[in-house]
Structure formats: structure tokens, C-alpha cells
C-alpha atoms as a PDB file:
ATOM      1  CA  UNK A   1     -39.579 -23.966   0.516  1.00  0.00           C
ATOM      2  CA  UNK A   2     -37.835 -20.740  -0.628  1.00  0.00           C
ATOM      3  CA  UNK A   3     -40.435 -18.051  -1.980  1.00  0.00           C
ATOM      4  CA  UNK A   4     -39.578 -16.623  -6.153  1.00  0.00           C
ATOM      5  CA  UNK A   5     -38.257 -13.469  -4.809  1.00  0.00           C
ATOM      6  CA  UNK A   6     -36.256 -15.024  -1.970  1.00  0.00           C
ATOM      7  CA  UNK A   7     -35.034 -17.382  -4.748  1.00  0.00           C
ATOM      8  CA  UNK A   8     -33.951 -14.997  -7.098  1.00  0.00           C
ATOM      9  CA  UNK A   9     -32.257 -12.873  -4.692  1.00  0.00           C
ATOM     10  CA  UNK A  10     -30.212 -15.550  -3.560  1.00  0.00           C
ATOM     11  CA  UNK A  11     -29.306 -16.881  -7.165  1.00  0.00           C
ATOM     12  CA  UNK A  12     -28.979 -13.526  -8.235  1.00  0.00           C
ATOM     13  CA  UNK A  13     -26.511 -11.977  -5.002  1.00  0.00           C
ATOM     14  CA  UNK A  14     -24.194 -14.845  -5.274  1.00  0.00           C
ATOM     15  CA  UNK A  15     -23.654 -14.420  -8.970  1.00  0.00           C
ATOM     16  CA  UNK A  16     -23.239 -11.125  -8.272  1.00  0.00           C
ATOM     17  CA  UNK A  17     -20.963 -11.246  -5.111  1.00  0.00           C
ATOM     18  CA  UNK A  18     -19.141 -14.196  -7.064  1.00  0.00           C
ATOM     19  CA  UNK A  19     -17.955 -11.395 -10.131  1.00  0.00           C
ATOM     20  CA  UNK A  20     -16.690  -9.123  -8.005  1.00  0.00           C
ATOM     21  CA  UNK A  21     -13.232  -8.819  -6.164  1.00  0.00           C
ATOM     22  CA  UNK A  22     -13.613  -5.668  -4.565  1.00  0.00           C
ATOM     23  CA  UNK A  23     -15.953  -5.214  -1.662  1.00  0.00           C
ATOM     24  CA  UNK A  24     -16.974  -2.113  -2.440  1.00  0.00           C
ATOM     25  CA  UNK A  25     -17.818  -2.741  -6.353  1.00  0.00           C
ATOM     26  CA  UNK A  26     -19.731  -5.928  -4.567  1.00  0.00           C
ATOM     27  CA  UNK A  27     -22.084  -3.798  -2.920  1.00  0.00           C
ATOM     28  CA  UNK A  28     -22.711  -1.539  -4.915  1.00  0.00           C
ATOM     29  CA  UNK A  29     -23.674  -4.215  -7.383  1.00  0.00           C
ATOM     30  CA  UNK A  30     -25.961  -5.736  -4.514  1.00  0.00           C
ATOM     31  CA  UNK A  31     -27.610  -2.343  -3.266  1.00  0.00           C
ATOM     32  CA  UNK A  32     -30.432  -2.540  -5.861  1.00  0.00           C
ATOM     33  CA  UNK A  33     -31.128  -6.142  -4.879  1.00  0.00           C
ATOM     34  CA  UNK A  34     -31.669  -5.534  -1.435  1.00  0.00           C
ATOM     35  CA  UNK A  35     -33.977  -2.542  -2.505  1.00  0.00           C
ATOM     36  CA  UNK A  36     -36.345  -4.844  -4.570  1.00  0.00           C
ATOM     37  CA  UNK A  37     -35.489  -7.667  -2.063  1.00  0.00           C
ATOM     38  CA  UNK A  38     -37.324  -5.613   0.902  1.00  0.00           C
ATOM     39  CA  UNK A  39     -40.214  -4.344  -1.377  1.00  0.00           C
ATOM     40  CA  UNK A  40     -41.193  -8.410  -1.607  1.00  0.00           C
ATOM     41  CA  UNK A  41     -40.028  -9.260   2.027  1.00  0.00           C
ATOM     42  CA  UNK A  42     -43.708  -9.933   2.591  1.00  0.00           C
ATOM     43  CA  UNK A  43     -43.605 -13.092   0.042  1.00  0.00           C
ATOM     44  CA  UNK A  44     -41.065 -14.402   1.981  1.00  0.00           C
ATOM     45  CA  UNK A  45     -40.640 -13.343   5.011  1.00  0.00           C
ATOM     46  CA  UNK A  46     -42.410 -15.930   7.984  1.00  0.00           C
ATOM     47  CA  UNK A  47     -43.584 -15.566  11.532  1.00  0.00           C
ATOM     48  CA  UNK A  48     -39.845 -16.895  13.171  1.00  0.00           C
ATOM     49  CA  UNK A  49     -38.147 -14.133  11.244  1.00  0.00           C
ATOM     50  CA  UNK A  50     -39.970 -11.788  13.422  1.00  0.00           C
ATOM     51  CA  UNK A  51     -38.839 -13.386  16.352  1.00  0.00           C
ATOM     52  CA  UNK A  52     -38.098 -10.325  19.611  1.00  0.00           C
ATOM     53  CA  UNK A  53     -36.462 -10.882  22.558  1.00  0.00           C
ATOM     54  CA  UNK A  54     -36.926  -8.259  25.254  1.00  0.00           C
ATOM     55  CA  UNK A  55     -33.766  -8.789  26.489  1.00  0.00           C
ATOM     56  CA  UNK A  56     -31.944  -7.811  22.939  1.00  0.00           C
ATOM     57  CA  UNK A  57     -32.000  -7.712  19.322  1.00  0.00           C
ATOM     58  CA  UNK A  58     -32.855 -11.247  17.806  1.00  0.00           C
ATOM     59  CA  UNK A  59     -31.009 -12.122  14.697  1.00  0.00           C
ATOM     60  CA  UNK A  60     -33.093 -14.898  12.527  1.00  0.00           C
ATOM     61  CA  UNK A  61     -31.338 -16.516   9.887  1.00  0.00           C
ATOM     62  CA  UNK A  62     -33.024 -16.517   6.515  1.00  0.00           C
ATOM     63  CA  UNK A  63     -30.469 -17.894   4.574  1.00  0.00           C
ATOM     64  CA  UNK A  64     -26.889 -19.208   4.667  1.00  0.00           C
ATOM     65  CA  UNK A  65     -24.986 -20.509   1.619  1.00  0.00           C
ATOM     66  CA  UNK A  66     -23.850 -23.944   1.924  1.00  0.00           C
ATOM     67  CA  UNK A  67     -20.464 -22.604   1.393  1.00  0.00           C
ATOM     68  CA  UNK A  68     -20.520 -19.675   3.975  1.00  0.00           C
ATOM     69  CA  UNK A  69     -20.496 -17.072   1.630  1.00  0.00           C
ATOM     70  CA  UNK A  70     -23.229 -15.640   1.856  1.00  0.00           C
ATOM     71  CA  UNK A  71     -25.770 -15.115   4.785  1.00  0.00           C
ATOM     72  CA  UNK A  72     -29.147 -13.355   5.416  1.00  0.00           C
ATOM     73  CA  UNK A  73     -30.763 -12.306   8.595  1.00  0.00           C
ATOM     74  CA  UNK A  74     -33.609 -10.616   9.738  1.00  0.00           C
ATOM     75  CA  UNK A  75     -32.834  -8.342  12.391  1.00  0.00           C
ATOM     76  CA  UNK A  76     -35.892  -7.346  14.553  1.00  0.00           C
ATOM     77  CA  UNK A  77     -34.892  -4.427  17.171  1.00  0.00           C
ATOM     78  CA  UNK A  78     -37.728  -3.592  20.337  1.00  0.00           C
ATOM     79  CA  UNK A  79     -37.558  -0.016  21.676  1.00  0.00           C
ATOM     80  CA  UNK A  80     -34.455   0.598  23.454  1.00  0.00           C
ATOM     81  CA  UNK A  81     -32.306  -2.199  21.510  1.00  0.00           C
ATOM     82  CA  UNK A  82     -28.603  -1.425  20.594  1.00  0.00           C
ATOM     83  CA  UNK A  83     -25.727  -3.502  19.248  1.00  0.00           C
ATOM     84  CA  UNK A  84     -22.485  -2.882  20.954  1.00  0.00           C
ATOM     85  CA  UNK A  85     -19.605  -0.623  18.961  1.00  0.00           C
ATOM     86  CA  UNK A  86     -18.647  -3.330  16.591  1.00  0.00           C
ATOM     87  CA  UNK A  87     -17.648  -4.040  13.199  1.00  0.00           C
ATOM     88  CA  UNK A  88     -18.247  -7.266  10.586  1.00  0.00           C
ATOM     89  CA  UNK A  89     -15.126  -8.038   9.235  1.00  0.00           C
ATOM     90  CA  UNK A  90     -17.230  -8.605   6.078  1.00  0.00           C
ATOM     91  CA  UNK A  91     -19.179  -6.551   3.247  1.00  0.00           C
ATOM     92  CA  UNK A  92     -22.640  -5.714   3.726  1.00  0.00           C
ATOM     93  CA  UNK A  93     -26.204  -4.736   2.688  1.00  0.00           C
ATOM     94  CA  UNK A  94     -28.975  -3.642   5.082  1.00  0.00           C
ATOM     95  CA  UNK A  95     -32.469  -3.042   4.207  1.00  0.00           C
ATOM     96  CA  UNK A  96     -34.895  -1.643   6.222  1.00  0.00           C
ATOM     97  CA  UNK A  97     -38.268  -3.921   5.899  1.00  0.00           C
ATOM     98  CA  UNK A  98     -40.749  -1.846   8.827  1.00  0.00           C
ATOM     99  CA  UNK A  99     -40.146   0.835  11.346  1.00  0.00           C
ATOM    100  CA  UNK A 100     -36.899   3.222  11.872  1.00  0.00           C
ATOM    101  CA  UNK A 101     -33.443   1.952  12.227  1.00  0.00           C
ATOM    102  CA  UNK A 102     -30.680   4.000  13.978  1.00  0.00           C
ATOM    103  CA  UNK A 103     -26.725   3.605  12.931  1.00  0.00           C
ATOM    104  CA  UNK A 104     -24.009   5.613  15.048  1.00  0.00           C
ATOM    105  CA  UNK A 105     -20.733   6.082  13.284  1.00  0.00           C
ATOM    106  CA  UNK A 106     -17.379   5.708  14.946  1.00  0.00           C
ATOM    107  CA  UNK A 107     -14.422   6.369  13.213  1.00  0.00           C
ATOM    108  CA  UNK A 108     -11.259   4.667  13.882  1.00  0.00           C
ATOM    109  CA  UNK A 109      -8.080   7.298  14.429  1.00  0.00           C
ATOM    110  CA  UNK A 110      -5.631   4.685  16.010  1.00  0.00           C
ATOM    111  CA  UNK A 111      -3.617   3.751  12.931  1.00  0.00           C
ATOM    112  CA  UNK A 112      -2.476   0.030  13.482  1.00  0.00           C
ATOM    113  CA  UNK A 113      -5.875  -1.494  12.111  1.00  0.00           C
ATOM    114  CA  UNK A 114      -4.714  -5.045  13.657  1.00  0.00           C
ATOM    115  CA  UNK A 115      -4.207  -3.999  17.192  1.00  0.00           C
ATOM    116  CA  UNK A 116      -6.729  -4.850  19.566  1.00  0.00           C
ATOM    117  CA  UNK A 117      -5.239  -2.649  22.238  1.00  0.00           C
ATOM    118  CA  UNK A 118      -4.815   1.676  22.295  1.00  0.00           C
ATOM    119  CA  UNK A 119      -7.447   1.898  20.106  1.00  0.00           C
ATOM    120  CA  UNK A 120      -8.972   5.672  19.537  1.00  0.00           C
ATOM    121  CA  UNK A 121     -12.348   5.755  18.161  1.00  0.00           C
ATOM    122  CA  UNK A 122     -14.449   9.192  17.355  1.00  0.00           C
ATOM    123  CA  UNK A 123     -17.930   9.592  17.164  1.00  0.00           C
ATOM    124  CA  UNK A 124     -19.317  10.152  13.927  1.00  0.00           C
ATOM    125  CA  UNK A 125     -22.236  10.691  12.522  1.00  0.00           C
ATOM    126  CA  UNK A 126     -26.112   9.522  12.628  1.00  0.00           C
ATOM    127  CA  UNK A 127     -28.137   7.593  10.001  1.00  0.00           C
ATOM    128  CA  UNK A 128     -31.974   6.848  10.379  1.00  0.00           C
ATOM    129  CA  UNK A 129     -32.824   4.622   7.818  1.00  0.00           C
ATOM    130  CA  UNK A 130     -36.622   4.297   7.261  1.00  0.00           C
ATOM    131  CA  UNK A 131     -38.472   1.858   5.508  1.00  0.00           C
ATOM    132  CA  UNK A 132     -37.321   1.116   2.237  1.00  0.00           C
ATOM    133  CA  UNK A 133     -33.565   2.203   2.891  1.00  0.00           C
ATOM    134  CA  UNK A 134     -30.935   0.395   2.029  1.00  0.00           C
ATOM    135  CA  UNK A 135     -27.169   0.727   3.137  1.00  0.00           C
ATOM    136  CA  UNK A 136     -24.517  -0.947   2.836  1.00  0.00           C
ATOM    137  CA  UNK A 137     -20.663  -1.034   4.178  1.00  0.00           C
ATOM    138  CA  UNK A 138     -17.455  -2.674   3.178  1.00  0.00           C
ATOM    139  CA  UNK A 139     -14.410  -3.935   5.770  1.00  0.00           C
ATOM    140  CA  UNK A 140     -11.538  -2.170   4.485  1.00  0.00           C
ATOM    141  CA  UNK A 141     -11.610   0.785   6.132  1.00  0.00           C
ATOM    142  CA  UNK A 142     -13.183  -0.868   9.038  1.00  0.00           C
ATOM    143  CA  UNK A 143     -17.278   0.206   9.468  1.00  0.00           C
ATOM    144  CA  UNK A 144     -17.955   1.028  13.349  1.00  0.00           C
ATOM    145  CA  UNK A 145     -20.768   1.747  14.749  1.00  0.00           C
ATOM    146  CA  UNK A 146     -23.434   0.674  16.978  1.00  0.00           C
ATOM    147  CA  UNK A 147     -27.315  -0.204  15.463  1.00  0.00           C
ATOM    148  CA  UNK A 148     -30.698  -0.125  16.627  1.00  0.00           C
ATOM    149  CA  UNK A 149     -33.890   1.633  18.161  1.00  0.00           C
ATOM    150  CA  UNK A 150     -34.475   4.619  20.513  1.00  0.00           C
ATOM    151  CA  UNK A 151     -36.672   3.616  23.590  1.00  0.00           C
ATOM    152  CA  UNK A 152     -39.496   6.374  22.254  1.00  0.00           C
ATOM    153  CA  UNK A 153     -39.610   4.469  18.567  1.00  0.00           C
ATOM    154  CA  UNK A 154     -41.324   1.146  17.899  1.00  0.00           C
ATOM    155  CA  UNK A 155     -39.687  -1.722  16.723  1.00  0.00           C
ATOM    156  CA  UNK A 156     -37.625  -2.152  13.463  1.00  0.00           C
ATOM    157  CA  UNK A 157     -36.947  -4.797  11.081  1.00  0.00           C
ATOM    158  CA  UNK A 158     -34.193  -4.934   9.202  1.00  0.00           C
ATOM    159  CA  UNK A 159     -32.737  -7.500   6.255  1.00  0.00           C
ATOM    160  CA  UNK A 160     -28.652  -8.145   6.568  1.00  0.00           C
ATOM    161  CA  UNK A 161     -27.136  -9.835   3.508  1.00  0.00           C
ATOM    162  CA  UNK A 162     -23.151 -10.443   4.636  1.00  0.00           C
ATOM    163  CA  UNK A 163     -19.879 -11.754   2.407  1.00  0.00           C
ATOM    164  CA  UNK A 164     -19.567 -14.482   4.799  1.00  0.00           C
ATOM    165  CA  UNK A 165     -21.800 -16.197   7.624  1.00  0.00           C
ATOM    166  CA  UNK A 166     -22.085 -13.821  10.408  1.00  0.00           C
ATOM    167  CA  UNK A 167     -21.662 -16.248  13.478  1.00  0.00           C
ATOM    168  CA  UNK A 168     -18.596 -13.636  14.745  1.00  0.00           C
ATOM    169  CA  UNK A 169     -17.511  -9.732  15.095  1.00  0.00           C
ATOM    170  CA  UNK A 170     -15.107  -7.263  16.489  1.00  0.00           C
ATOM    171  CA  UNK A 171     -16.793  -5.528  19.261  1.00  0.00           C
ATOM    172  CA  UNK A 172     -15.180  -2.477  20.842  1.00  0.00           C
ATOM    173  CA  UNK A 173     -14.883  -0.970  24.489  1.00  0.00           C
ATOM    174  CA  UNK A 174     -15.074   2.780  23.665  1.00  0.00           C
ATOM    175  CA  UNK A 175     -13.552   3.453  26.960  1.00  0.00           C
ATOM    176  CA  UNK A 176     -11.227   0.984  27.593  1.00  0.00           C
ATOM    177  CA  UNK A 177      -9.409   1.397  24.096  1.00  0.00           C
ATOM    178  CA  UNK A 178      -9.913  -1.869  23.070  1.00  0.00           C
ATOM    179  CA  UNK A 179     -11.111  -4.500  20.558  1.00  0.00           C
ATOM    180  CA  UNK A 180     -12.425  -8.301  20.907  1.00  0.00           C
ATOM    181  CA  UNK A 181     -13.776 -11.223  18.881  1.00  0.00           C
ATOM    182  CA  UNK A 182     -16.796 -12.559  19.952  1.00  0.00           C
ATOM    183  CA  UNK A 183     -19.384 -15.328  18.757  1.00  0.00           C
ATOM    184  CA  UNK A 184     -22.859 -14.192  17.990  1.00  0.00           C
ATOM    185  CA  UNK A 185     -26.195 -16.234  18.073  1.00  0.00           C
ATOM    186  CA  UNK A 186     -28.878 -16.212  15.755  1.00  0.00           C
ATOM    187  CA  UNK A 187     -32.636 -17.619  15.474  1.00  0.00           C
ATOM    188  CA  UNK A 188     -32.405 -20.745  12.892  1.00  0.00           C
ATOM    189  CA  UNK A 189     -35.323 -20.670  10.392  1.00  0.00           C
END
């Protein structure tokens, strides 16, 4: 059963996400959701969606729309837990429900956006989003960076709300210039 505020986030982001062509004008229509949407996460959110894994992140699905296009995670990061460089291929909205999360910028100076090969990424900048922060990111220019928790903070928890269902990104090897496609898992609810 799907708690009021879980509800009405859902009815209210797909309307929402629906009206709007552009990714950017769709998150910025679906910023101030996610900020009232992690002010209730405690009338919704359940033991599994706090699900760790001391070997990585865990990423446990809240909600997917039955026609993929929409999907919500809860993202819980131990001390010491990073995503690789990637990016989502997708708009999105992040909320930060408990602790500190960490997001490292890369910007991409290669100019062929499609290549997967003799790709030059910079380092950027540093975000630490703290409870109650919300930010979001659109595809087009592509959003790279890496996500996640210091070793000297305590764990994070963090609410995703992505244009599509997340089962796949880009991640990149920094070093090695390049780009690949690969499959994600996730915790079912």
C-alpha cells in the first residue's frame, strides 16, 4: 500500500513530467516535489529501503511506473561508498533524506558526445548536499560525476526520481578515455 504523500508525489511528478518537453523545464517543475517529498519520507519510507551493502551502494526501488517513465529509488551510501564516473542518460531529481551526500563534477571537453572512445573529461567541482537538499540534472549536456560518502562521514540516504527506469548508465574510465553501457541492480520493494 502506497502512503498519501508517496501517492501524491507520484500522481503529481508524472503529471508534471508528462507537460513538459524539455528536461530542464521538467525538473525544475519537479524540484519542489522532491523537497516536500523528503520532508514526509518518514510516512513512506520502510525498513528494505534502507537496505546497505558493505560491499557498495544499494539502490532500493520505491517506485517504477508501469510504463517506465518514471522511477524512484532510495539510495543508501555506507562510509567510503562511491559510484563510478557515470552519467544517466535521463533527467533527474535527488533529495537528500539523512546524512551528507558527496557529488564530483566532471566535465566533458571531447566534443563528439556519441563516441565512446578519446573521451577527455575535467574535474569539476564539489557539491555536499545535506539533509533536505535537493538537486537535480538533465542529459543534454551530459551530467558526470561520481556520488557518495567519504570514509570519515556516516551513511547517507538519498531519494532518486529519474525520466525513465534506471536499470542502465554510461560509466566512464577517466584514464582510459573511454565510455560504456552497463546494467545496474537494484533492491525490489
Amino acid at each position: 500500500m502506497i502512503s498519501p504523500a508517496l501517492e501524491r508525489f507520484i500522481s503529481q511528478a508524472a503529471a508534471r513530467s508528462r507537460a513538459r518537453d524539455e528536461p530542464a523545464d521538467c525538473v525544475l517543475a519537479l524540484a519542489p516535489l522532491m523537497l516536500d517529498l523528503i520532508e514526509r519520507a518518514g510516512t513512506f519510507l520502510e525498513p528494505q529501503h534502507f537496505r546497505s551493502d558493505p560491499l557498495g551502494y544499494s539502490r532500493n526501488l520505491v517506485y517504477d511506473a508501469p510504463d517506465e517513465s518514471l522511477s524512484l529509488y532510495s539510495i543508501v551510501w555506507l562510509p567510503g561508498q562511491w559510484t563510478p564516473v557515470h552519467d544517466h542518460g535521463s533527467w533527474g531529481v535527488v533529495g537528500v533524506v539523512e546524512g551528507v551526500l558527496e557529488e564530483r563534477s566532471y566535465v566533458r571537453l571531447s566534443p563528439d558526445r556519441g563516441a565512446d572512445a578519446d573521451i577527455d573529461l575535467a574535474r569539476g567541482g564539489t557539491v555536499l548536499l545535506r539533509h533536505g537538499a535537493v538537486t537535480s540534472f538533465v542529459p543534454n549536456p551530459d551530467h558526470i560525476h561520481v556520488t557518495g560518502v567519504p570514509s570519515e562521514r556516516p551513511r547517507a540516504v538519498s531519494l532518486h526520481l529519474y525520466g525513465r527506469m534506471m536499470s542502465d548508465f554510461n560509466i566512464y574510465d577517466v584514464g582510459a578515455r573511454t565510455r560504456r553501457r552497463i546494467t545496474v541492480a537494484h533492491n525490489e520493494s
